[in-house]
PDB file of N, CA and C in Angstrom:
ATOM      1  N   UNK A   1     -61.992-136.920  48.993  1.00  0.00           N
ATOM      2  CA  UNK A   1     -62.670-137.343  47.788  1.00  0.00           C
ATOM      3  C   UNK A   1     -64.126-136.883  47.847  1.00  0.00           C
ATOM      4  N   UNK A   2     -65.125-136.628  46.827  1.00  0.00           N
ATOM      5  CA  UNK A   2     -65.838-135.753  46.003  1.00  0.00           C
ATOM      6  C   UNK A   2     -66.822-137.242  47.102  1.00  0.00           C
ATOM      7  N   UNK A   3     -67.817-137.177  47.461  1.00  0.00           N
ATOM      8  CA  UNK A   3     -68.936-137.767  47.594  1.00  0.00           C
ATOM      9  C   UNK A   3     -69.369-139.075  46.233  1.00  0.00           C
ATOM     10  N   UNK A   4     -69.718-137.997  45.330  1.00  0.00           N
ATOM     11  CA  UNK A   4     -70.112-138.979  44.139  1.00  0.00           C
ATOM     12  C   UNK A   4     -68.938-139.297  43.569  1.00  0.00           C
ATOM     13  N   UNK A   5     -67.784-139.430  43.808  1.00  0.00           N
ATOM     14  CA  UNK A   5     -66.364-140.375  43.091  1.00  0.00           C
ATOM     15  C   UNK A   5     -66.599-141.940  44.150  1.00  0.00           C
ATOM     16  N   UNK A   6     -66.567-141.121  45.556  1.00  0.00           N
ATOM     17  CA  UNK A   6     -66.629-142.571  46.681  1.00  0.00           C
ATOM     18  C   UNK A   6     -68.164-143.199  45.935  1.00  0.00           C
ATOM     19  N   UNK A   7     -68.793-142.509  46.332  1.00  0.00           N
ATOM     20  CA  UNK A   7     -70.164-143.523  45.670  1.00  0.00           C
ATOM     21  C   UNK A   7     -69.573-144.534  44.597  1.00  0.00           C
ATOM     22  N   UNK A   8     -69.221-143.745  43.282  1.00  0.00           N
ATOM     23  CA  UNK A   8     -69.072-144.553  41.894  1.00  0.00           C
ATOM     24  C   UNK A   8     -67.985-145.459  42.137  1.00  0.00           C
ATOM     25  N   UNK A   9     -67.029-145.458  43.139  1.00  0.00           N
ATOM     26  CA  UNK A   9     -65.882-146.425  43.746  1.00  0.00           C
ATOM     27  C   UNK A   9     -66.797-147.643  44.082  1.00  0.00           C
ATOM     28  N   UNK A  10     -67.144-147.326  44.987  1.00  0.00           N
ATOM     29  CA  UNK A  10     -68.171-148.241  46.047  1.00  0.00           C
ATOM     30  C   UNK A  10     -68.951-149.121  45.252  1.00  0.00           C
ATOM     31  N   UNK A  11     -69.548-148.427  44.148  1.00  0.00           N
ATOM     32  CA  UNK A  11     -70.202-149.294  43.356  1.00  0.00           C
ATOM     33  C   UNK A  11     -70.087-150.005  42.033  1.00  0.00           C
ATOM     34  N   UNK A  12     -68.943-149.540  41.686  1.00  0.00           N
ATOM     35  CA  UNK A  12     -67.994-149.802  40.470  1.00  0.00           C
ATOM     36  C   UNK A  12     -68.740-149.249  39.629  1.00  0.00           C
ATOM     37  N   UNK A  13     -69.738-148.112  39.371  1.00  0.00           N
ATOM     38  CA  UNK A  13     -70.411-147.573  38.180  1.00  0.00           C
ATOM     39  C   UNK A  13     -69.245-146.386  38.037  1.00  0.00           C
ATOM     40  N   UNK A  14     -69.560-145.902  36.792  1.00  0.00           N
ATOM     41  CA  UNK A  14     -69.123-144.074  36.238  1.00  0.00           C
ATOM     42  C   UNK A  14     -70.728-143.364  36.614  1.00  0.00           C
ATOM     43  N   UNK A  15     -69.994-142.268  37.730  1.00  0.00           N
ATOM     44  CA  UNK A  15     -71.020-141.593  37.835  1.00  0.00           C
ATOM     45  C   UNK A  15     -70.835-139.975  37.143  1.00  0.00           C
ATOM     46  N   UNK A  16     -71.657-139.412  36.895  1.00  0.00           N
ATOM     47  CA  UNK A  16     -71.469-138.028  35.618  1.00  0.00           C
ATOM     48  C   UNK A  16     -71.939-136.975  35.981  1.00  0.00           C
ATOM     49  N   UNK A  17     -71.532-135.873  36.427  1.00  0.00           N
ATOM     50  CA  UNK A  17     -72.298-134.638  36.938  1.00  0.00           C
ATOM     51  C   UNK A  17     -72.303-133.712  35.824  1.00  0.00           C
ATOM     52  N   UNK A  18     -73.879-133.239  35.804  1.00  0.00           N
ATOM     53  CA  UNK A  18     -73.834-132.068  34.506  1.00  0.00           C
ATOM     54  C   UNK A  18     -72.939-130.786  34.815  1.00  0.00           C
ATOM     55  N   UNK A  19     -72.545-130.202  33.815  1.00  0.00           N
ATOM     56  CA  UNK A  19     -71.850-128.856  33.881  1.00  0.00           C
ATOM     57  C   UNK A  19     -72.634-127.783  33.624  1.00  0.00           C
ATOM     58  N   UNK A  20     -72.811-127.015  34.684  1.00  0.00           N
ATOM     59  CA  UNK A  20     -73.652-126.336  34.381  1.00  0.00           C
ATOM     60  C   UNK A  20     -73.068-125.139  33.013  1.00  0.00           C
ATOM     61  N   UNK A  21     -72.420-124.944  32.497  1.00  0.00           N
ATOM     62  CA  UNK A  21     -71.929-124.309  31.239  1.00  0.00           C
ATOM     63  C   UNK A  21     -73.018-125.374  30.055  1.00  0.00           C
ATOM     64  N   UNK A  22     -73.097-126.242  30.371  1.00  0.00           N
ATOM     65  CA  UNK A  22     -73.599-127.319  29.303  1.00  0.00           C
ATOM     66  C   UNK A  22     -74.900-127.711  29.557  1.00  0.00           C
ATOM     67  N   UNK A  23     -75.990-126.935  29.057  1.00  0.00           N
ATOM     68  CA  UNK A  23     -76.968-126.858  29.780  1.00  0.00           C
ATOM     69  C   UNK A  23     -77.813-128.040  29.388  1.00  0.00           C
ATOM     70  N   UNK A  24     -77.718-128.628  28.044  1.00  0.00           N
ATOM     71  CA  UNK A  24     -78.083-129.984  27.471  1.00  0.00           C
ATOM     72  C   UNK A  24     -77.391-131.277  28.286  1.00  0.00           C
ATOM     73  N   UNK A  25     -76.623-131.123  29.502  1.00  0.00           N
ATOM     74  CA  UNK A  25     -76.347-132.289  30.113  1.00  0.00           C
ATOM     75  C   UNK A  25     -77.208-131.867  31.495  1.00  0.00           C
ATOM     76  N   UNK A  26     -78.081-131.071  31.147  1.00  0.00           N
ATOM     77  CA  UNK A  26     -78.999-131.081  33.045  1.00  0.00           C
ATOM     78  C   UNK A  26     -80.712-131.891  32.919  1.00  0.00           C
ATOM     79  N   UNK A  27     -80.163-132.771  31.452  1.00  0.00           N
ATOM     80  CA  UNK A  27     -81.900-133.527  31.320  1.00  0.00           C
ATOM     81  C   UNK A  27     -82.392-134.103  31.949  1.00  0.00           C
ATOM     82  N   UNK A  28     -81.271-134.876  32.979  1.00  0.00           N
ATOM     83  CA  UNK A  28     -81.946-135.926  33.811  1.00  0.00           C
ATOM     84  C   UNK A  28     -82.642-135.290  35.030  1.00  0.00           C
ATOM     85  N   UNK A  29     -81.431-134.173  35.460  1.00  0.00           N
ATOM     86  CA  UNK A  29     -81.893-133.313  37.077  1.00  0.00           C
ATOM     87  C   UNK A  29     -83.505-132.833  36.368  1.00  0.00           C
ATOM     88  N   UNK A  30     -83.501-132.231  35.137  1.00  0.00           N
ATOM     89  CA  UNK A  30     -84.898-131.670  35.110  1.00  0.00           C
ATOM     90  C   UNK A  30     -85.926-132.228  35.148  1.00  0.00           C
ATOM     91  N   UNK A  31     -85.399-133.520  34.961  1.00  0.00           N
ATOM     92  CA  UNK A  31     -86.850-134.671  35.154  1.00  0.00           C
ATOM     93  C   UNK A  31     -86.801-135.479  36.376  1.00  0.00           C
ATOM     94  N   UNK A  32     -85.566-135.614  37.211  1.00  0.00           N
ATOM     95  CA  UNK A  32     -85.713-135.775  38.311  1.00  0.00           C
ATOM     96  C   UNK A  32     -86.983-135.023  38.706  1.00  0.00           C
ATOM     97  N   UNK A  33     -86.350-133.718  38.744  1.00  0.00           N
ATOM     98  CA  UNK A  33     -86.421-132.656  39.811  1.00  0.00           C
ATOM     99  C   UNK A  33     -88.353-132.448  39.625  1.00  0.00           C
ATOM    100  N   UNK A  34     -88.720-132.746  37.858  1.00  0.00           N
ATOM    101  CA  UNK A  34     -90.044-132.775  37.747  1.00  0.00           C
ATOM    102  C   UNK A  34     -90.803-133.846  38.343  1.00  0.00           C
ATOM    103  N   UNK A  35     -90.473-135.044  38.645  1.00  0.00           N
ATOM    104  CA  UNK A  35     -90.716-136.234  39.222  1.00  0.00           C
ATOM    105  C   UNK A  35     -90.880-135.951  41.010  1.00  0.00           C
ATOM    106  N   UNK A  36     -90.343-135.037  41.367  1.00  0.00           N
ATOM    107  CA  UNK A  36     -90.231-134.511  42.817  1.00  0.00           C
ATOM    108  C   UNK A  36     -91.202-133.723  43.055  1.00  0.00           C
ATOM    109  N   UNK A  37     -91.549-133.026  41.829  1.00  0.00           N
ATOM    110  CA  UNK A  37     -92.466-131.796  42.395  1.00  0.00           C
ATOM    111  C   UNK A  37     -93.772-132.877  42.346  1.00  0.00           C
ATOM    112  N   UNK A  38     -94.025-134.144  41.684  1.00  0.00           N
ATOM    113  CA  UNK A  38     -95.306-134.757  41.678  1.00  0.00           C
ATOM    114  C   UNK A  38     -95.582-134.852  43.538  1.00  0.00           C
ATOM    115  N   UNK A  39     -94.561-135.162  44.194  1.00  0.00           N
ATOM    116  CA  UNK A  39     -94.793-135.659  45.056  1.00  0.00           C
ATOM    117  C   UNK A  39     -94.414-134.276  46.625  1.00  0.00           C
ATOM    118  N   UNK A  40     -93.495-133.702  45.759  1.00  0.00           N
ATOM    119  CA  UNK A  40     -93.324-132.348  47.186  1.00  0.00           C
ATOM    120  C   UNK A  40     -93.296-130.981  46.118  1.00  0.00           C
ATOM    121  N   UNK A  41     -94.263-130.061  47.263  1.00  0.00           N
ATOM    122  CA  UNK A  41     -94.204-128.775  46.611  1.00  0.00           C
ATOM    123  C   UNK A  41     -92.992-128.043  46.300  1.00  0.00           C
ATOM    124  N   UNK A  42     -92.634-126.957  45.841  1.00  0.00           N
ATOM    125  CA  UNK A  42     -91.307-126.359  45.374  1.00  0.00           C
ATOM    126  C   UNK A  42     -90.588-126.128  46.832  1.00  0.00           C
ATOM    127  N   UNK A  43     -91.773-125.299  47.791  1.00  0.00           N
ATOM    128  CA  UNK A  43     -91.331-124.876  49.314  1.00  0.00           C
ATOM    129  C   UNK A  43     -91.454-125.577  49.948  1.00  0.00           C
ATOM    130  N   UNK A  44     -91.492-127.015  49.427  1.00  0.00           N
ATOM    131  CA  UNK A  44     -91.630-127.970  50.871  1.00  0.00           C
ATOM    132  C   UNK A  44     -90.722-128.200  52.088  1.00  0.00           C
ATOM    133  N   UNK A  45     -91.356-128.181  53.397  1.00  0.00           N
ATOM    134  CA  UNK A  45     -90.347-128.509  54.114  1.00  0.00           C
ATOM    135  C   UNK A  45     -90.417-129.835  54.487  1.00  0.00           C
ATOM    136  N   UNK A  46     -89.300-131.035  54.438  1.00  0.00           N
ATOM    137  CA  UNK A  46     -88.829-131.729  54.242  1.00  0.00           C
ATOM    138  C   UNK A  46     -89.412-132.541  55.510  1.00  0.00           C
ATOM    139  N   UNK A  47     -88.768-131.829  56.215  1.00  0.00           N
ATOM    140  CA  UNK A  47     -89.034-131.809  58.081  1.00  0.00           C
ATOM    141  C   UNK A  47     -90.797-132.059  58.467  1.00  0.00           C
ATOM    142  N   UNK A  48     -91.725-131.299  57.414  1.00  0.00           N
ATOM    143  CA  UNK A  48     -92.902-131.731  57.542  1.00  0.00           C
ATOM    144  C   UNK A  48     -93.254-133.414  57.433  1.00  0.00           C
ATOM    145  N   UNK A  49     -92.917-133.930  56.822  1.00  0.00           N
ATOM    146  CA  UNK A  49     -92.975-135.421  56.088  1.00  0.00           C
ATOM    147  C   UNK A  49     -92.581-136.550  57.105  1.00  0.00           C
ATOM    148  N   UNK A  50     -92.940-137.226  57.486  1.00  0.00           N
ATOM    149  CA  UNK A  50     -92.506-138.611  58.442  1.00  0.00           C
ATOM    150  C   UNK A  50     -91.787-139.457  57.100  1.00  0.00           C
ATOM    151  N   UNK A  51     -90.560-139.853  57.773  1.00  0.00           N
ATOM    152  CA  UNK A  51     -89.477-140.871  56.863  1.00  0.00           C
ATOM    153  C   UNK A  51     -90.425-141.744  55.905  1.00  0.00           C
ATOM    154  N   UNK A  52     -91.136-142.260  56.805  1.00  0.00           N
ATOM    155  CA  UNK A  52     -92.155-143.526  55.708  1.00  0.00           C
ATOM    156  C   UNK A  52     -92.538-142.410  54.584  1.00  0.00           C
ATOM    157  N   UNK A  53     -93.269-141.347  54.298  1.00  0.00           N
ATOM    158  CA  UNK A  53     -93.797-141.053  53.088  1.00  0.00           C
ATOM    159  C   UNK A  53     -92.558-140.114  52.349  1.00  0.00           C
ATOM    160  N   UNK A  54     -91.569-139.841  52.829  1.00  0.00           N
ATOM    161  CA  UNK A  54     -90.272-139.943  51.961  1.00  0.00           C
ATOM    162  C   UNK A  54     -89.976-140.837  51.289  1.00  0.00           C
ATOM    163  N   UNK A  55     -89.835-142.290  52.107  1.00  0.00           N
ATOM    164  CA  UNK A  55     -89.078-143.493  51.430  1.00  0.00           C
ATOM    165  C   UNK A  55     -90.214-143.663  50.146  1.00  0.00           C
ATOM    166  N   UNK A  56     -92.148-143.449  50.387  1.00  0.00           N
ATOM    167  CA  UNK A  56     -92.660-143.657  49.965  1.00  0.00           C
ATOM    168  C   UNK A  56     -92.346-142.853  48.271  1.00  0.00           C
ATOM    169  N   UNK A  57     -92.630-141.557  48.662  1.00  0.00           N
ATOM    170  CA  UNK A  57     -91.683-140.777  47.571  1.00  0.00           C
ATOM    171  C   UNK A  57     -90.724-141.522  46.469  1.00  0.00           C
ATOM    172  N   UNK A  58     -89.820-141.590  47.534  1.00  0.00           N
ATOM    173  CA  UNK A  58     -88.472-142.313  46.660  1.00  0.00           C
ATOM    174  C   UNK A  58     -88.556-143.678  46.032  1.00  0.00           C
ATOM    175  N   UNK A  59     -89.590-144.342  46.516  1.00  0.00           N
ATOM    176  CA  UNK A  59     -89.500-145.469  45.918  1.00  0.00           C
ATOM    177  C   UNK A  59     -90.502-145.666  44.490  1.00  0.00           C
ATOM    178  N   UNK A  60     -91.854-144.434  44.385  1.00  0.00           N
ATOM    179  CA  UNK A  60     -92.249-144.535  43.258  1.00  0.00           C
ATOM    180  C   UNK A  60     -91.464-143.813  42.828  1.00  0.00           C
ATOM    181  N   UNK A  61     -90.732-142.858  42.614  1.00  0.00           N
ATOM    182  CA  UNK A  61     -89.400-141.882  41.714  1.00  0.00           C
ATOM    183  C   UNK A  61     -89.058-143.678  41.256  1.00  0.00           C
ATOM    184  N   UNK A  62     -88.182-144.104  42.011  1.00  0.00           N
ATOM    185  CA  UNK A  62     -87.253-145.208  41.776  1.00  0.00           C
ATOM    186  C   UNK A  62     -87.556-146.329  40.740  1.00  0.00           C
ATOM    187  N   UNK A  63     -88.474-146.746  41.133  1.00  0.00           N
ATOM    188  CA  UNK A  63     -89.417-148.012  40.482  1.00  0.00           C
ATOM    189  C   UNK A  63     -89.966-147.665  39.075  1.00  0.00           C
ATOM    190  N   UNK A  64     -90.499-146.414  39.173  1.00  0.00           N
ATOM    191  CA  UNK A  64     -90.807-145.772  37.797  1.00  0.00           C
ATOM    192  C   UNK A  64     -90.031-146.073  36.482  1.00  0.00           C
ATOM    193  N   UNK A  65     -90.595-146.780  35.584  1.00  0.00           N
ATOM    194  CA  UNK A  65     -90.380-147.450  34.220  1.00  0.00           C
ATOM    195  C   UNK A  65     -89.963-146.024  33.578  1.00  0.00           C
ATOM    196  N   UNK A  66     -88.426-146.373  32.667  1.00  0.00           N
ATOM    197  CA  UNK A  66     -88.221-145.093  32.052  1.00  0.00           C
ATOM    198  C   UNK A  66     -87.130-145.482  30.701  1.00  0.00           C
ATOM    199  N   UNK A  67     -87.870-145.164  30.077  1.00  0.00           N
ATOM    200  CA  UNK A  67     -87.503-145.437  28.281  1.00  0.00           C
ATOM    201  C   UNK A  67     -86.076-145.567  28.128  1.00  0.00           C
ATOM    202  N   UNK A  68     -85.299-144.684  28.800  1.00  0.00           N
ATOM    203  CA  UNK A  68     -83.521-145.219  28.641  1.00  0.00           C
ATOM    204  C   UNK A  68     -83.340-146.079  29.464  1.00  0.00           C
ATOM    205  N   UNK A  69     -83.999-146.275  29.969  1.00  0.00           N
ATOM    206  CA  UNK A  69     -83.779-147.712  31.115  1.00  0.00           C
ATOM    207  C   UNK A  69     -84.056-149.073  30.134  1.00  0.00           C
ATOM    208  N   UNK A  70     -84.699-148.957  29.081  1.00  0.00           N
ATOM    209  CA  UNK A  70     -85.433-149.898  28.229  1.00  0.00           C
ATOM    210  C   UNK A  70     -86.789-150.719  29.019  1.00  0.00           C
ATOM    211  N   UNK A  71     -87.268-149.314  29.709  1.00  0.00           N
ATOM    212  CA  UNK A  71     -88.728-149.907  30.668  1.00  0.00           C
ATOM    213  C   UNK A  71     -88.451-150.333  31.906  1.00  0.00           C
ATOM    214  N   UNK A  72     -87.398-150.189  32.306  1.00  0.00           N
ATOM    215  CA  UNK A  72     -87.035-150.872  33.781  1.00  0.00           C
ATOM    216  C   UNK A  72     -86.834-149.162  34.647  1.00  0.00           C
ATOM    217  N   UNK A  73     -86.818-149.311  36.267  1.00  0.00           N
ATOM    218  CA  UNK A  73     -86.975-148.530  37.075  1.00  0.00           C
ATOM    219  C   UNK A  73     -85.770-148.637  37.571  1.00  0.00           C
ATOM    220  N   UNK A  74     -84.965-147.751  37.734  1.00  0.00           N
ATOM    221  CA  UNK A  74     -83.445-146.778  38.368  1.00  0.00           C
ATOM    222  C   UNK A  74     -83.516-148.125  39.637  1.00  0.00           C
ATOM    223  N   UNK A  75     -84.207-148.476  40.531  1.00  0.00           N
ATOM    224  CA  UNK A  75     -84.026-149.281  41.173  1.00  0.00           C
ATOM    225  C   UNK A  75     -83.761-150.839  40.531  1.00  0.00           C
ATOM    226  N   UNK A  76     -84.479-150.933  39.353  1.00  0.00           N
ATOM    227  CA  UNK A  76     -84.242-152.441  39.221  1.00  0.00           C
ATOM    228  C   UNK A  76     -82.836-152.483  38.529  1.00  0.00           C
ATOM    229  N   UNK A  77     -81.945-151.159  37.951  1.00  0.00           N
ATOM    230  CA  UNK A  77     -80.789-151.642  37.284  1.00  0.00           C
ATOM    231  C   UNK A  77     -79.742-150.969  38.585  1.00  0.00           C
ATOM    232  N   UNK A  78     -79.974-150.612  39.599  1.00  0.00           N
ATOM    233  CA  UNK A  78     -79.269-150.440  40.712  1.00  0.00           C
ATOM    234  C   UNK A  78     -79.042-151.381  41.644  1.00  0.00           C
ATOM    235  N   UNK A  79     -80.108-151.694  42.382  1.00  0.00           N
ATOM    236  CA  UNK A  79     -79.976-152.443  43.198  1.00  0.00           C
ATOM    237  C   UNK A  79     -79.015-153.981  42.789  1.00  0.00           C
ATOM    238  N   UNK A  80     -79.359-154.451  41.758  1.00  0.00           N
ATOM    239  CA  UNK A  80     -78.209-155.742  41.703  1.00  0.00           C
ATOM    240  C   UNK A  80     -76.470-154.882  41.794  1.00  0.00           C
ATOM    241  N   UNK A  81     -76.469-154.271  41.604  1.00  0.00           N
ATOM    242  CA  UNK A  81     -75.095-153.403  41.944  1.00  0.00           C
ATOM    243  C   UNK A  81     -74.812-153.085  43.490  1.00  0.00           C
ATOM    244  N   UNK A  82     -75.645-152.425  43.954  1.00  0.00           N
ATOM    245  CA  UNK A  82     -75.667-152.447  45.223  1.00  0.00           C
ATOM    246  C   UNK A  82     -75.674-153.776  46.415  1.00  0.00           C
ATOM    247  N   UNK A  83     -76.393-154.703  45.507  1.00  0.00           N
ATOM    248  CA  UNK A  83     -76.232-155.766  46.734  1.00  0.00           C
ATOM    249  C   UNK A  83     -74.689-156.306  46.669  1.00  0.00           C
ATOM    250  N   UNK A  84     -74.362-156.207  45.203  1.00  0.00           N
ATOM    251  CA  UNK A  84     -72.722-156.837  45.323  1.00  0.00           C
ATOM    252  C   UNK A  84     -71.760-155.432  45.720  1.00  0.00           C
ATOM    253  N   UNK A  85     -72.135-154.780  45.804  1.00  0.00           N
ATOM    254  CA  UNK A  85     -70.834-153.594  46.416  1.00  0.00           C
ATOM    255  C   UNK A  85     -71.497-154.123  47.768  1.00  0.00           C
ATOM    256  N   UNK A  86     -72.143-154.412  48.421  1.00  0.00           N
ATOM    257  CA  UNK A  86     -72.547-154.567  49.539  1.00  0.00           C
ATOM    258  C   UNK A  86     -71.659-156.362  50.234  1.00  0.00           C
ATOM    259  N   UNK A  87     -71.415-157.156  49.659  1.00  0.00           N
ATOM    260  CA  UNK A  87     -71.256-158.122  50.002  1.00  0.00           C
ATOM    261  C   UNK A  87     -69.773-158.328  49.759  1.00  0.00           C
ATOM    262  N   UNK A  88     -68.955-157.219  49.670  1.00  0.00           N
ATOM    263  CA  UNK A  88     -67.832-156.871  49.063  1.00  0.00           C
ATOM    264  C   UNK A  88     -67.227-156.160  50.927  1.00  0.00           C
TER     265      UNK A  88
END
């Protein structure tokens, strides 16, 4: 099984991968991916970075208030999902 099927199992969400033929379903990666460059250059090496200012990274990406969220941060409508796939 596909990585992101076990994930969306695990967590009882539908998870959705863009097609790349469908280039209007890659909006989110492009704003991910713009949200990444705030924090690592295009050539960054990864390996440069100590874990703490990764997690640091990931957690303003995460927390970050975002209009289809209705103002809430990818972490605040995740994590209550995660703690119950977790206690499962």
């Amino acid at each position: 099984m596909a990585g992101h099927q076990e994930l969306g199992l695990d967590l009882g969400i539908d998870v959705y991968l863009s097609d790349r033929r469908r280039t209007w379903q890659g909006g989110i990666n492009e704003n991910t991916n713009r949200l990444q460059g705030q924090y690592l250059a295009k050539s960054a090496d990864l390996r440069s970075f100590s874990m703490r200012e990764l997690d640091d990274f990931a957690e303003h990406i995460n927390t970050r208030p975002g209009r289809v969220l209705d103002w809430a941060g990818a972490h605040d409508r995740l994590w209550p999902r995660l703690q119950t796939a977790w206690r499962h």
